[in-house]
N, C-alpha and C. Protein backbone atom coordinates (compact mmCIF):
# COMPACT_ATOMS: atom_id res chain seq x y z
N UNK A 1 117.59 164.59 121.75
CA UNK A 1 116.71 163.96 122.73
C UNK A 1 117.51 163.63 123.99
N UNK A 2 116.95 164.22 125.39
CA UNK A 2 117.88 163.74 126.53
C UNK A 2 118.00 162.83 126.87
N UNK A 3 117.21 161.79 126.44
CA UNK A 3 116.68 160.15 127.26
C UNK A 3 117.79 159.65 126.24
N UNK A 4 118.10 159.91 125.03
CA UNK A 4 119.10 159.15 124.32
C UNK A 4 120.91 159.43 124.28
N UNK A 5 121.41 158.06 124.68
CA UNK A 5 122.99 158.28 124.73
C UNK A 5 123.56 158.22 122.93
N UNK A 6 124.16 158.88 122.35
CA UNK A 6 124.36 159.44 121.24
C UNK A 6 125.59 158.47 120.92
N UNK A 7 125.42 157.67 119.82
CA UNK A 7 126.66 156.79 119.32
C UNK A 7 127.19 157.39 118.18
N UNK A 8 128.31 157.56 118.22
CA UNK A 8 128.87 158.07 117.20
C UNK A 8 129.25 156.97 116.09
N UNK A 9 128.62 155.94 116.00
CA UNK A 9 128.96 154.85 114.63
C UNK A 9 126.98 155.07 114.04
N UNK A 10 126.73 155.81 114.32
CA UNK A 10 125.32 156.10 113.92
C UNK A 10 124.72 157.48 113.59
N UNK A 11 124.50 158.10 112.68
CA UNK A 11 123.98 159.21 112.86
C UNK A 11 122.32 159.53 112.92
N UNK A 12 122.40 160.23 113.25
CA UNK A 12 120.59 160.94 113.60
C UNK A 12 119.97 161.71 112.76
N UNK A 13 118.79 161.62 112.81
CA UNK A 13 117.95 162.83 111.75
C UNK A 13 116.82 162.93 112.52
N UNK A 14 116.24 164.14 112.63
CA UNK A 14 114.66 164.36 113.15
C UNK A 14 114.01 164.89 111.45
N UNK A 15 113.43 164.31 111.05
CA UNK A 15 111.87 164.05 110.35
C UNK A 15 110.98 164.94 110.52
N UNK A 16 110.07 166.06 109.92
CA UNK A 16 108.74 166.47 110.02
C UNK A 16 107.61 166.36 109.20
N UNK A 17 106.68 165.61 108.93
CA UNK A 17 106.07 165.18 107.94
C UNK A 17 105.04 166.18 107.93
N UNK A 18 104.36 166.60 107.20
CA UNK A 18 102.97 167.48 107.25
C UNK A 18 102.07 166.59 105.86
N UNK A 19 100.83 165.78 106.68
CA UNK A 19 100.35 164.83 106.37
C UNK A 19 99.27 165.35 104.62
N UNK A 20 98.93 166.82 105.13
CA UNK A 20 98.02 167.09 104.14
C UNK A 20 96.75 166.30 103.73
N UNK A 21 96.60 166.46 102.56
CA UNK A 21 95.97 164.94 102.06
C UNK A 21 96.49 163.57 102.10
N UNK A 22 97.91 163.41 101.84
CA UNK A 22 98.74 162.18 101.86
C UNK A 22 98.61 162.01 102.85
N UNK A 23 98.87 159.84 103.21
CA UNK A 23 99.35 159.83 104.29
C UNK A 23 100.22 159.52 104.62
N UNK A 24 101.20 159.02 105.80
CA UNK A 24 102.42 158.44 106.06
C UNK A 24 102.60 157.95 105.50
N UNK A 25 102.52 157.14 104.58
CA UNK A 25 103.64 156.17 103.72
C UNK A 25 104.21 154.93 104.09
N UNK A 26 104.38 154.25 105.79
CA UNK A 26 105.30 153.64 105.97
C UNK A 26 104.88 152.68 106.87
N UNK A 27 105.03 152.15 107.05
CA UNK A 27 104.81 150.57 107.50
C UNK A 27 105.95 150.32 108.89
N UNK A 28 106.14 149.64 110.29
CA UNK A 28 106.62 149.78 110.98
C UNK A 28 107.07 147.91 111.21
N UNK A 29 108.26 147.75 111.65
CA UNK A 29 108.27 146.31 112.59
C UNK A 29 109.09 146.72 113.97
N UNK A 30 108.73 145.48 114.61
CA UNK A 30 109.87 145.43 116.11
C UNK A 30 108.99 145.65 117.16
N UNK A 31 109.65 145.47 118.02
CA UNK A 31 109.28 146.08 119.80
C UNK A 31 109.86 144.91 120.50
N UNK A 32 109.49 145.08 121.97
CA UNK A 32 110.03 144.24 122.83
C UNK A 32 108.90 142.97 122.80
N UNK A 33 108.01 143.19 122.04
CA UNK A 33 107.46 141.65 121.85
C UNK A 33 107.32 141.01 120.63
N UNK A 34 107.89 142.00 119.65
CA UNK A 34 108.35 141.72 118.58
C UNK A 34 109.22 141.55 117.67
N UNK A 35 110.41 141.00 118.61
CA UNK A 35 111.47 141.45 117.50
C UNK A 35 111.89 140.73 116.36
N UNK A 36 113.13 140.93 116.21
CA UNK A 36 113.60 140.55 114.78
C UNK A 36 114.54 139.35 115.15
N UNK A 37 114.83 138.30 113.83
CA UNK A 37 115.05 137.45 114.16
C UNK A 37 116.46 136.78 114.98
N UNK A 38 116.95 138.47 115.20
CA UNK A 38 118.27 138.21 115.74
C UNK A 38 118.28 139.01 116.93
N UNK A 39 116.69 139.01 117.91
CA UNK A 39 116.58 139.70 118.86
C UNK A 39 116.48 141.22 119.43
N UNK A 40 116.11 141.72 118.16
CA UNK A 40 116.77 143.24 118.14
C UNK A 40 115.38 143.78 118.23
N UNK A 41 115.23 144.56 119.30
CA UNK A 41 113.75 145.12 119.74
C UNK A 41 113.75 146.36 119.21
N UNK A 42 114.38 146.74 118.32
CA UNK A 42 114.08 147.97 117.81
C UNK A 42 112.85 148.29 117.05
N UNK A 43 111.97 149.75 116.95
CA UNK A 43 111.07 149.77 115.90
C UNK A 43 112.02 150.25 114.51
N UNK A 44 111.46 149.51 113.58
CA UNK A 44 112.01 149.84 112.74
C UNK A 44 111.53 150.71 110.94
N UNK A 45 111.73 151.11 110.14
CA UNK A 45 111.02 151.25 109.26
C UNK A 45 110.88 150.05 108.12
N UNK A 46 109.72 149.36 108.05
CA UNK A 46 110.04 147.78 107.39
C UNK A 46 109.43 148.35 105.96
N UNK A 47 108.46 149.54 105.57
CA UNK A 47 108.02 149.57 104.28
C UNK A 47 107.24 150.83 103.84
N UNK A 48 107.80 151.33 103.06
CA UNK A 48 107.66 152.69 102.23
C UNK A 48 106.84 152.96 101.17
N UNK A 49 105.54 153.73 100.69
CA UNK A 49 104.73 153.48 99.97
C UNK A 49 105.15 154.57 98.69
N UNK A 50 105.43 154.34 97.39
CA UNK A 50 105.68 155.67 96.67
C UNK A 50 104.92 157.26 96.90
N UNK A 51 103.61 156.75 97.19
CA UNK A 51 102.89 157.90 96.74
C UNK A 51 102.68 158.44 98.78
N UNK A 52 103.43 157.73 99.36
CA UNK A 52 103.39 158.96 101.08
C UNK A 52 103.94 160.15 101.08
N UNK A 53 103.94 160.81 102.25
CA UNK A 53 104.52 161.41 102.90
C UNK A 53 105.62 161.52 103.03
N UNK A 54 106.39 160.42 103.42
CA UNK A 54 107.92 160.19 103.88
C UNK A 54 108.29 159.85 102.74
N UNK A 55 108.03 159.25 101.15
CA UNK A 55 108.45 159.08 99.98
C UNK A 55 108.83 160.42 99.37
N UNK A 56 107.44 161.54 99.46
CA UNK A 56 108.00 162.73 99.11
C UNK A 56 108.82 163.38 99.63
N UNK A 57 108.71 163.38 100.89
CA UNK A 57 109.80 164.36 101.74
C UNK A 57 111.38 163.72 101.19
N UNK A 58 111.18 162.27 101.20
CA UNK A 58 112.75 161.64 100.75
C UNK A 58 113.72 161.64 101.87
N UNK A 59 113.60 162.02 102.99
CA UNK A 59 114.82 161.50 103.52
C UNK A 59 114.53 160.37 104.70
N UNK A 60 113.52 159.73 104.78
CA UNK A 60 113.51 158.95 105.53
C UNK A 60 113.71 157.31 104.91
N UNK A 61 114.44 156.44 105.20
CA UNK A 61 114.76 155.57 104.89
C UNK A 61 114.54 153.71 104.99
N UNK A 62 114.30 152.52 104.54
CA UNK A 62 113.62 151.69 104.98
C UNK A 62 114.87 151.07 105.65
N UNK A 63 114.38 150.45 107.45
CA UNK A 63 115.48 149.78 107.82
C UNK A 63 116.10 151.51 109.33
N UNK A 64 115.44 152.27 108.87
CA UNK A 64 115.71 153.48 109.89
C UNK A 64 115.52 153.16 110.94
N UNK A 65 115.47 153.18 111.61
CA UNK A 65 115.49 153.05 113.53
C UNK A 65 114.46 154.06 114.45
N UNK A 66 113.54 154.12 114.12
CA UNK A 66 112.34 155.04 114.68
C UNK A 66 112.88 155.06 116.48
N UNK A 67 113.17 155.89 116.67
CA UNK A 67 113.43 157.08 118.49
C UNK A 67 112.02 157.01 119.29
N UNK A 68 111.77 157.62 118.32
CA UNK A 68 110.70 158.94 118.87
C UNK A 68 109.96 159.87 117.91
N UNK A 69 108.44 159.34 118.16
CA UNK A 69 107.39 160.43 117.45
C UNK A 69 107.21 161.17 118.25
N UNK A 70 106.63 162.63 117.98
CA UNK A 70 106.26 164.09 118.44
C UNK A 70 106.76 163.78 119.86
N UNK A 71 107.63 163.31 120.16
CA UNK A 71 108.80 163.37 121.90
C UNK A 71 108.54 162.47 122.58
N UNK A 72 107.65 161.42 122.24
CA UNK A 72 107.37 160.56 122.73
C UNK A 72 108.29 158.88 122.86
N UNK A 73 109.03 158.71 123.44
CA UNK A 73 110.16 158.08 122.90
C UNK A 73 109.57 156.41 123.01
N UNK A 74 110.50 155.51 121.85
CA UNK A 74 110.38 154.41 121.35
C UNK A 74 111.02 153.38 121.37
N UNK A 75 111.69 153.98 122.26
CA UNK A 75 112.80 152.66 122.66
C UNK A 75 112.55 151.64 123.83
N UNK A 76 112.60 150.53 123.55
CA UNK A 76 112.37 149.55 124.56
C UNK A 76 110.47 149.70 125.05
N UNK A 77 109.92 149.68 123.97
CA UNK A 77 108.49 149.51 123.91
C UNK A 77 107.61 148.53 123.14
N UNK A 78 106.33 147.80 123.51
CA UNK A 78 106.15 147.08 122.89
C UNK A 78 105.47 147.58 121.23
N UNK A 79 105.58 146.94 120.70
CA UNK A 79 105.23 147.38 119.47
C UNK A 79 103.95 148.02 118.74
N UNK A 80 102.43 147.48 119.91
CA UNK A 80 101.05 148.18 120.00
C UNK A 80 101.57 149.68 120.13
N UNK A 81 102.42 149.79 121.42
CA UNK A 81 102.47 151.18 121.89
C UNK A 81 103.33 151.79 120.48
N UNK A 82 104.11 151.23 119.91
CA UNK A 82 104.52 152.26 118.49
C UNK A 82 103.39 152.79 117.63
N UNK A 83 102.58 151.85 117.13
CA UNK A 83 101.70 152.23 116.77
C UNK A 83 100.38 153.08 116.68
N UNK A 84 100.51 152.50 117.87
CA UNK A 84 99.42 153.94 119.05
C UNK A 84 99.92 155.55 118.74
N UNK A 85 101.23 155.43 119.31
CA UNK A 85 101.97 157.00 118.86
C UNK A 85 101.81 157.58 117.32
N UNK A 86 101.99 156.49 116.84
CA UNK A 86 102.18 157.27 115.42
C UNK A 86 100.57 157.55 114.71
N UNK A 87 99.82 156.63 115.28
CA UNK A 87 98.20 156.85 114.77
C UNK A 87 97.92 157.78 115.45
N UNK A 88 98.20 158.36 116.47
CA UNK A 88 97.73 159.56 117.72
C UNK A 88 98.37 160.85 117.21
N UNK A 89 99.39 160.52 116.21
CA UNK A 89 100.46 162.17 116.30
C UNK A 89 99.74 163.24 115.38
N UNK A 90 98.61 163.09 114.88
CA UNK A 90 98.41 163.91 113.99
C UNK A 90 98.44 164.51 112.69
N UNK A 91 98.31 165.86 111.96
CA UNK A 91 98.81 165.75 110.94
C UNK A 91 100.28 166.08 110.96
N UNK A 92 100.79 167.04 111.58
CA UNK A 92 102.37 167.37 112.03
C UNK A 92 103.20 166.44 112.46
N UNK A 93 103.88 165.63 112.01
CA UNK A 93 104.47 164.13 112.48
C UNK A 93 105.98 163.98 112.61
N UNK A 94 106.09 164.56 113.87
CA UNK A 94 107.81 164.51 113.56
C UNK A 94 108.34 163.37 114.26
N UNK A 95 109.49 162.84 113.40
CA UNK A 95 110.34 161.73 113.61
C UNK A 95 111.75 162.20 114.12
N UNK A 96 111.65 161.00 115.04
CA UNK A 96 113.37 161.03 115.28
C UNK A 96 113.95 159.41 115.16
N UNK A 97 115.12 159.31 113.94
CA UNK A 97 115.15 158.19 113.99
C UNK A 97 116.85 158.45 113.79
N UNK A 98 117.61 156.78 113.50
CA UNK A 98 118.65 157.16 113.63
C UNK A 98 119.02 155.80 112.70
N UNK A 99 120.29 155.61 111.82
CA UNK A 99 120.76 155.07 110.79
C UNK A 99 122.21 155.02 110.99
N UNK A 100 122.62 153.51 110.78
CA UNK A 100 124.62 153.04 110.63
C UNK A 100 124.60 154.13 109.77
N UNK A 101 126.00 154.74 109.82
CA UNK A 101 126.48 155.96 108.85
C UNK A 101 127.26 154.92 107.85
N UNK A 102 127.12 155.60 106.81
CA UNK A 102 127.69 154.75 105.60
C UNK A 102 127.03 154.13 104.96
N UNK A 103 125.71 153.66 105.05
CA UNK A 103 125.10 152.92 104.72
C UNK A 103 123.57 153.98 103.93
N UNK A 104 123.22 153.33 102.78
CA UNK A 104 121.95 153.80 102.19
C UNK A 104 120.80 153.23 103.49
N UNK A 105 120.67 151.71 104.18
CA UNK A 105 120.71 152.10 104.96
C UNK A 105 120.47 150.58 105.53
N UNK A 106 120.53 150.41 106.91
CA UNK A 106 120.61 148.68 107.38
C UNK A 106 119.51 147.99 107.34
N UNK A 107 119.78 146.96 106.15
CA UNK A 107 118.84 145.84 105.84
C UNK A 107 118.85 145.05 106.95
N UNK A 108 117.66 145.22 107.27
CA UNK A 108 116.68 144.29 108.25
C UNK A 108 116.28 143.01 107.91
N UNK A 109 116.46 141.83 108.35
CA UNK A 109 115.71 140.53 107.46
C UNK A 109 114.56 140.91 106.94
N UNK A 110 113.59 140.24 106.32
CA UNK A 110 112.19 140.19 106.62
C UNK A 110 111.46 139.35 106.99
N UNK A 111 112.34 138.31 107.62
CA UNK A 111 111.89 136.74 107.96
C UNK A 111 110.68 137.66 108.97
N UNK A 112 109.55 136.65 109.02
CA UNK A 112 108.65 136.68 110.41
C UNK A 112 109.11 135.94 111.27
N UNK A 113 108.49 136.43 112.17
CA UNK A 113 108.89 135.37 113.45
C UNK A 113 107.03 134.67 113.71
N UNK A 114 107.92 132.76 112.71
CA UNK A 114 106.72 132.46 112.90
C UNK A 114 107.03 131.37 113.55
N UNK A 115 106.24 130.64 114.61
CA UNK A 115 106.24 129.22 115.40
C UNK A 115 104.91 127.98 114.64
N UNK A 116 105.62 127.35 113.71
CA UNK A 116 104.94 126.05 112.98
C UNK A 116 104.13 126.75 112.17
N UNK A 117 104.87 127.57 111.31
CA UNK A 117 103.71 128.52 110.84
C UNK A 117 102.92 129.51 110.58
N UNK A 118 102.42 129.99 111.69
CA UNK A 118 101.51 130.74 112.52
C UNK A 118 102.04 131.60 113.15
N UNK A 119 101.31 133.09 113.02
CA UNK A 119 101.69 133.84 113.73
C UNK A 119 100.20 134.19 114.17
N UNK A 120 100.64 134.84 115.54
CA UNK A 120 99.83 135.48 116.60
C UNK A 120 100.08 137.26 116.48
N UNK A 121 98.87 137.97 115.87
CA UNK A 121 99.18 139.31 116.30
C UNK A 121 98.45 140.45 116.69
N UNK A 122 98.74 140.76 117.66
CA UNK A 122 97.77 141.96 118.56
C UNK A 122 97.39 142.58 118.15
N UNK A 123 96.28 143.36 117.66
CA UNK A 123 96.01 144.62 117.19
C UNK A 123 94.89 145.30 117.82
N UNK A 124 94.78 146.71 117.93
CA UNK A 124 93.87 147.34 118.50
C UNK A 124 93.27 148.11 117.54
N UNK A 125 91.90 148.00 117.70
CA UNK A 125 91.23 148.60 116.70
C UNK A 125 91.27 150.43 116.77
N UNK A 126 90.93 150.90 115.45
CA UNK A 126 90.42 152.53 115.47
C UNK A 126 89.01 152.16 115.13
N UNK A 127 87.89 153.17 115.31
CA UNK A 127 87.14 153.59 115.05
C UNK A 127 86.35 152.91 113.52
N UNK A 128 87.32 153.27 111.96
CA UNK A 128 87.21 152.59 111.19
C UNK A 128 87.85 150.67 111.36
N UNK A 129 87.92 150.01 112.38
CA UNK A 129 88.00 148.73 112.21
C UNK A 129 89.89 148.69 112.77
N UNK A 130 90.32 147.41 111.95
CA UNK A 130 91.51 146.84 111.81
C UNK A 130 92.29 147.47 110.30
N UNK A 131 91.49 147.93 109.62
CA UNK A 131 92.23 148.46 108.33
C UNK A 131 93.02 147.29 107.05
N UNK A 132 92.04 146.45 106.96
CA UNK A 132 92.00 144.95 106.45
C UNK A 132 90.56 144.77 105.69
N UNK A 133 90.43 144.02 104.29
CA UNK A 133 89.81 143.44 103.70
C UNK A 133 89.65 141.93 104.15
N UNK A 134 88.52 141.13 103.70
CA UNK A 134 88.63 139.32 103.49
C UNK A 134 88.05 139.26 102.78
N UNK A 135 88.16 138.31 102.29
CA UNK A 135 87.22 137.70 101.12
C UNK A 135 87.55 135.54 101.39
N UNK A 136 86.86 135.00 101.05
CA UNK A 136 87.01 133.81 100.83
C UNK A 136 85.58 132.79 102.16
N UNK A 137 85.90 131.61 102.58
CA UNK A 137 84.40 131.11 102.93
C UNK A 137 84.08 129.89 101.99
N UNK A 138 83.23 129.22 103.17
CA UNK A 138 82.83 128.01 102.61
C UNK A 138 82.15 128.40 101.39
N UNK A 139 80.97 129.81 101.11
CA UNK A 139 80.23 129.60 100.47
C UNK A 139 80.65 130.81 99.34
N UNK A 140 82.17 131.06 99.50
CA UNK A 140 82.93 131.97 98.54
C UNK A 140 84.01 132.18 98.65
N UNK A 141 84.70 130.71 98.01
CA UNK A 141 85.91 130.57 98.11
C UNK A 141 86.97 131.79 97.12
N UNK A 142 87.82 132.37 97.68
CA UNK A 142 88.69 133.30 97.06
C UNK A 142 90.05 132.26 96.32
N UNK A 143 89.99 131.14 96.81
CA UNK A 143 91.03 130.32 95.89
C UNK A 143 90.82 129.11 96.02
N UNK A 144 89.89 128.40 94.47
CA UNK A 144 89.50 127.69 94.31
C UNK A 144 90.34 125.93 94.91
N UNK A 145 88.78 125.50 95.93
CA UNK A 145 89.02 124.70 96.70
C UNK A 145 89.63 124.77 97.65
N UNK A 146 89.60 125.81 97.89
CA UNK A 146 90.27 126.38 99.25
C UNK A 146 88.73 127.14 99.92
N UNK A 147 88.49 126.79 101.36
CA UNK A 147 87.62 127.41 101.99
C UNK A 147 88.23 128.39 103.35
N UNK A 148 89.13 128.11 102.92
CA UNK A 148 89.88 129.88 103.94
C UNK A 148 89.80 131.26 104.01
N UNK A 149 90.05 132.20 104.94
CA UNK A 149 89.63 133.24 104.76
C UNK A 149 90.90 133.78 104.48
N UNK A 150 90.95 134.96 103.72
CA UNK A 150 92.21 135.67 103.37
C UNK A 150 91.85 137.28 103.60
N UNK A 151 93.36 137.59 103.71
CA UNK A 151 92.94 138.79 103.58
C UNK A 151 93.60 139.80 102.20
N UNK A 152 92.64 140.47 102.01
CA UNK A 152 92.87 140.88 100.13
C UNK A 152 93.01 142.20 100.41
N UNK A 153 92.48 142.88 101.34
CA UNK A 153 93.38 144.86 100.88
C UNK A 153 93.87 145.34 102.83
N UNK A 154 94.72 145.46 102.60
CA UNK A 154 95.42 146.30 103.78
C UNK A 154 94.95 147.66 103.32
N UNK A 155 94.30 148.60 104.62
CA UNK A 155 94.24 149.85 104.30
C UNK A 155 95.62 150.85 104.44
N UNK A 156 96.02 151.80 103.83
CA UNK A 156 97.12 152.73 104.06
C UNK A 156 97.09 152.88 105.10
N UNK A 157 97.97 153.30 105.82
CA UNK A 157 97.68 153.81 106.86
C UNK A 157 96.66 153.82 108.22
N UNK A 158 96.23 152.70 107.69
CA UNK A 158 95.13 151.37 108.92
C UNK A 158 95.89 151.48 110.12
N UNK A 159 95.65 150.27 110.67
CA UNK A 159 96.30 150.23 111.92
C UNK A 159 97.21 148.91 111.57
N UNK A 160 96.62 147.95 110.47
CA UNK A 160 97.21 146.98 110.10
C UNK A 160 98.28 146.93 109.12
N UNK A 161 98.18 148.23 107.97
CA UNK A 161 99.37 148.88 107.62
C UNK A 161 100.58 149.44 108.21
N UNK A 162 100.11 149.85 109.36
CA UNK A 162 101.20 150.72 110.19
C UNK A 162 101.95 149.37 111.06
N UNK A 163 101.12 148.79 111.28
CA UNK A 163 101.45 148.06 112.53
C UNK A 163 102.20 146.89 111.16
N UNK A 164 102.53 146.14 109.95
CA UNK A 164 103.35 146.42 109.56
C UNK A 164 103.26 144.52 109.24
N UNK A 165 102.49 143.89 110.13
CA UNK A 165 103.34 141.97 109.92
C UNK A 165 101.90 141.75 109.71
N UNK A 166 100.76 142.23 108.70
CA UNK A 166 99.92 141.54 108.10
C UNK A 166 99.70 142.14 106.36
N UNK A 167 99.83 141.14 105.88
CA UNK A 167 99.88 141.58 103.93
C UNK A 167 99.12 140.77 103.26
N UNK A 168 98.87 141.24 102.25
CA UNK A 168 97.77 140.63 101.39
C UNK A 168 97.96 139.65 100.98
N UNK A 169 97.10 138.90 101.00
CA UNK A 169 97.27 137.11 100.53
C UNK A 169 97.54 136.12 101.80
N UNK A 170 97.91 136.94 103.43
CA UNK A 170 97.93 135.99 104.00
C UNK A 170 96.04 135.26 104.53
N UNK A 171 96.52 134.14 105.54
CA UNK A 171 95.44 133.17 105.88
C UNK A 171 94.90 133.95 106.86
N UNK A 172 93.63 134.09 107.20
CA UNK A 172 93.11 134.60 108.57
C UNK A 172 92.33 133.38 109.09
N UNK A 173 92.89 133.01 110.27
CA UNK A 173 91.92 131.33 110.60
C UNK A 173 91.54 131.40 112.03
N UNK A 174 91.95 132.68 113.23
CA UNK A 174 91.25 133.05 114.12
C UNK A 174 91.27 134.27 114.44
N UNK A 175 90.08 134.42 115.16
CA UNK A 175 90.23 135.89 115.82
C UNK A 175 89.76 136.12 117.13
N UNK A 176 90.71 135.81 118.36
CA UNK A 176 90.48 135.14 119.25
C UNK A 176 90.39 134.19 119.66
N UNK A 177 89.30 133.97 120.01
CA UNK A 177 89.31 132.60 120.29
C UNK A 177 88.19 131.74 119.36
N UNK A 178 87.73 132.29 118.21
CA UNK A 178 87.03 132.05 117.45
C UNK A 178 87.55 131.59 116.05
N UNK A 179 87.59 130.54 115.84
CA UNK A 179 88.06 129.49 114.44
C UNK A 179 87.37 130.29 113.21
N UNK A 180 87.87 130.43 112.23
CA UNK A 180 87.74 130.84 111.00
C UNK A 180 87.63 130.20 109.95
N UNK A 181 87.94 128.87 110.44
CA UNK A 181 88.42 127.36 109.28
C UNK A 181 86.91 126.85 109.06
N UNK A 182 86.57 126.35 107.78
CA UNK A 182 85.43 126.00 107.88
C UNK A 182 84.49 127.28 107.99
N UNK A 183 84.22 128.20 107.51
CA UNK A 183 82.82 129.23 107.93
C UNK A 183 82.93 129.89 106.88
N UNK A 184 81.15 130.60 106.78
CA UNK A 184 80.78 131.28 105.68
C UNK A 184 81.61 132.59 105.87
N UNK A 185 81.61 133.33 104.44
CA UNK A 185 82.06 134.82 104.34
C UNK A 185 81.07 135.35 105.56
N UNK A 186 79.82 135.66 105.30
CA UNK A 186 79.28 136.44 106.30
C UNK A 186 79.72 136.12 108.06
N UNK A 187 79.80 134.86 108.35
CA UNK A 187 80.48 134.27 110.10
C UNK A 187 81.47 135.00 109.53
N UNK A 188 82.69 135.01 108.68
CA UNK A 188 83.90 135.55 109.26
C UNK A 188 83.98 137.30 109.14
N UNK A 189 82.99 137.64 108.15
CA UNK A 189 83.24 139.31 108.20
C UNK A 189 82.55 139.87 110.08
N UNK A 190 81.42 138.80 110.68
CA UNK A 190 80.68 139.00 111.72
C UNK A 190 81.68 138.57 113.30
N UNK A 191 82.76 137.74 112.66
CA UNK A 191 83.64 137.76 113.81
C UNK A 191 84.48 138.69 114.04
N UNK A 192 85.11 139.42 112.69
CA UNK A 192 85.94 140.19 112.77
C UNK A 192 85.54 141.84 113.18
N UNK A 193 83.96 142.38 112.50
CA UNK A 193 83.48 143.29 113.22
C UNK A 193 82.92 143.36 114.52
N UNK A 194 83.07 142.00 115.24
CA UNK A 194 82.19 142.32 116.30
C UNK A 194 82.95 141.58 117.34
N UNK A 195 84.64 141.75 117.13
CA UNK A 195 85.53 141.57 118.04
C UNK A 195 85.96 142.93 118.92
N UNK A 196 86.27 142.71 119.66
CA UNK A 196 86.71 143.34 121.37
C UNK A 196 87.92 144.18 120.38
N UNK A 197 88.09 145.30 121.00
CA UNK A 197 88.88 146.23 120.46
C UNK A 197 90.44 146.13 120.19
N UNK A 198 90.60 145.63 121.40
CA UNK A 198 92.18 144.78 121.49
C UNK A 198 91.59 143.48 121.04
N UNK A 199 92.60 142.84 119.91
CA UNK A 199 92.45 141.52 119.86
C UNK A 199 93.38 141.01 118.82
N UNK A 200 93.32 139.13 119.24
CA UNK A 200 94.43 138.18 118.87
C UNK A 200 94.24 137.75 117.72
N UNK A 201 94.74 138.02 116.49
CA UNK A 201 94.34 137.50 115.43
C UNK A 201 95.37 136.41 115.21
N UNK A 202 95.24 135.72 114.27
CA UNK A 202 95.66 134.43 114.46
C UNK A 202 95.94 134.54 112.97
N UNK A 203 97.08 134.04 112.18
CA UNK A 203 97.05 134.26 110.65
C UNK A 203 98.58 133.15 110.22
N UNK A 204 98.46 132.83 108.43
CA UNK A 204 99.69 132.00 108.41
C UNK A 204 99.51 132.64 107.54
N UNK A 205 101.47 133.03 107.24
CA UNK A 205 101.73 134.00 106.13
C UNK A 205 101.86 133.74 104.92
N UNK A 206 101.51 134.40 104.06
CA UNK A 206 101.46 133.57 102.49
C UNK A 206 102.77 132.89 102.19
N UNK A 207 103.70 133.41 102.66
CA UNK A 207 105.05 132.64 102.49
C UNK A 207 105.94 131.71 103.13
């Protein structure tokens, strides 16, 4: 890649996935509005599904350093725009990523970056939604005496899978500017389908 200066305490691999029926496999963190807890704006590979793409192929690794999908480069971008690329690339999906040599490969924390709690996270919808289940509500609580909304299935390869800092079991308590605390299942499945395409979800992580 010409845009990239080549370190030699790192080596490189370009990736070609051919999606087939499977899909990617992999789960993403980082960007410049997301980084990691030691500032590092890289995208990164945060999670690998057995039965993907990149599981079968085998050489892509968790903790890899994502470049650049189909030439589109990834460095010093915010983290929507990673996602965008990799939901846009098709079934032909080539990677360019790059890994410390010596290493199976560099463990990434997995701390979130949360403030009192709470995290704030952008997502832009596809066509099929956010790529997220809920269940729970005043009038169907998912954990008894609890009237919160949760969320219970991440889709594969969603936008909320890919995009990588929402998992099952966490809290969903806005979406926008719209409170979630307190409301029936039906108000919260009706806020979440009939939110603005870009939007702020609001969530505290199960952990």
């Amino acid at each position: 890649m010409e845009f990239l200066d080549i370190d030699e305490h790192w080596e490189y691999e370009n990736i070609e996935l051919n999606l087939n029926k499977a899909g990617l496999g992999f789960s993403i963190k980082g960007g410049i509005d997301s980084p990691d807890p030691f500032d590092n704006h890289s995208i990164y590979i945060s999670k690998l599904l057995i039965d993907g793409a990149a599981v079968a192929d085998g050489r892509l690794q968790l903790g890899d350093i994502l470049l650049a999908v189909n030439d589109i480069q990834l460095t010093d971008v915010m983290h929507f725009e990673a996602v965008d690329a990799i939901i846009s690339a098709g079934n032909n999906v080539r990677l360019f990523v790059k890994r410390k040599k010596c290493l199976i490969y560099e463990q990434i924390p997995e701390l979130p970056i949360i403030i009192d709690g709470i995290n704030e996270i952008e997502l832009i919808k596809e066509n099929k939604g956010f790529g997220f289940s809920i269940s729970g509500g005043i009038d169907n609580q998912f954990i008894e005496g609890d009237n919160g909304i949760y969320i219970t299935k991440v889709v594969e390869n969603g936008v909320a899978f890919i995009d990588g800092r929402i998992d099952v079991g966490d809290k969903l308590i806005a979406i926008n500017d719209i409170s979630l605390q307190e409301v029936t299942y039906e108000e919260a499945v009706n806020a979440v389908r009939l939110s603005p395409k870009k939007s702020l979800l609001t969530i505290v992580k199960k952990y």
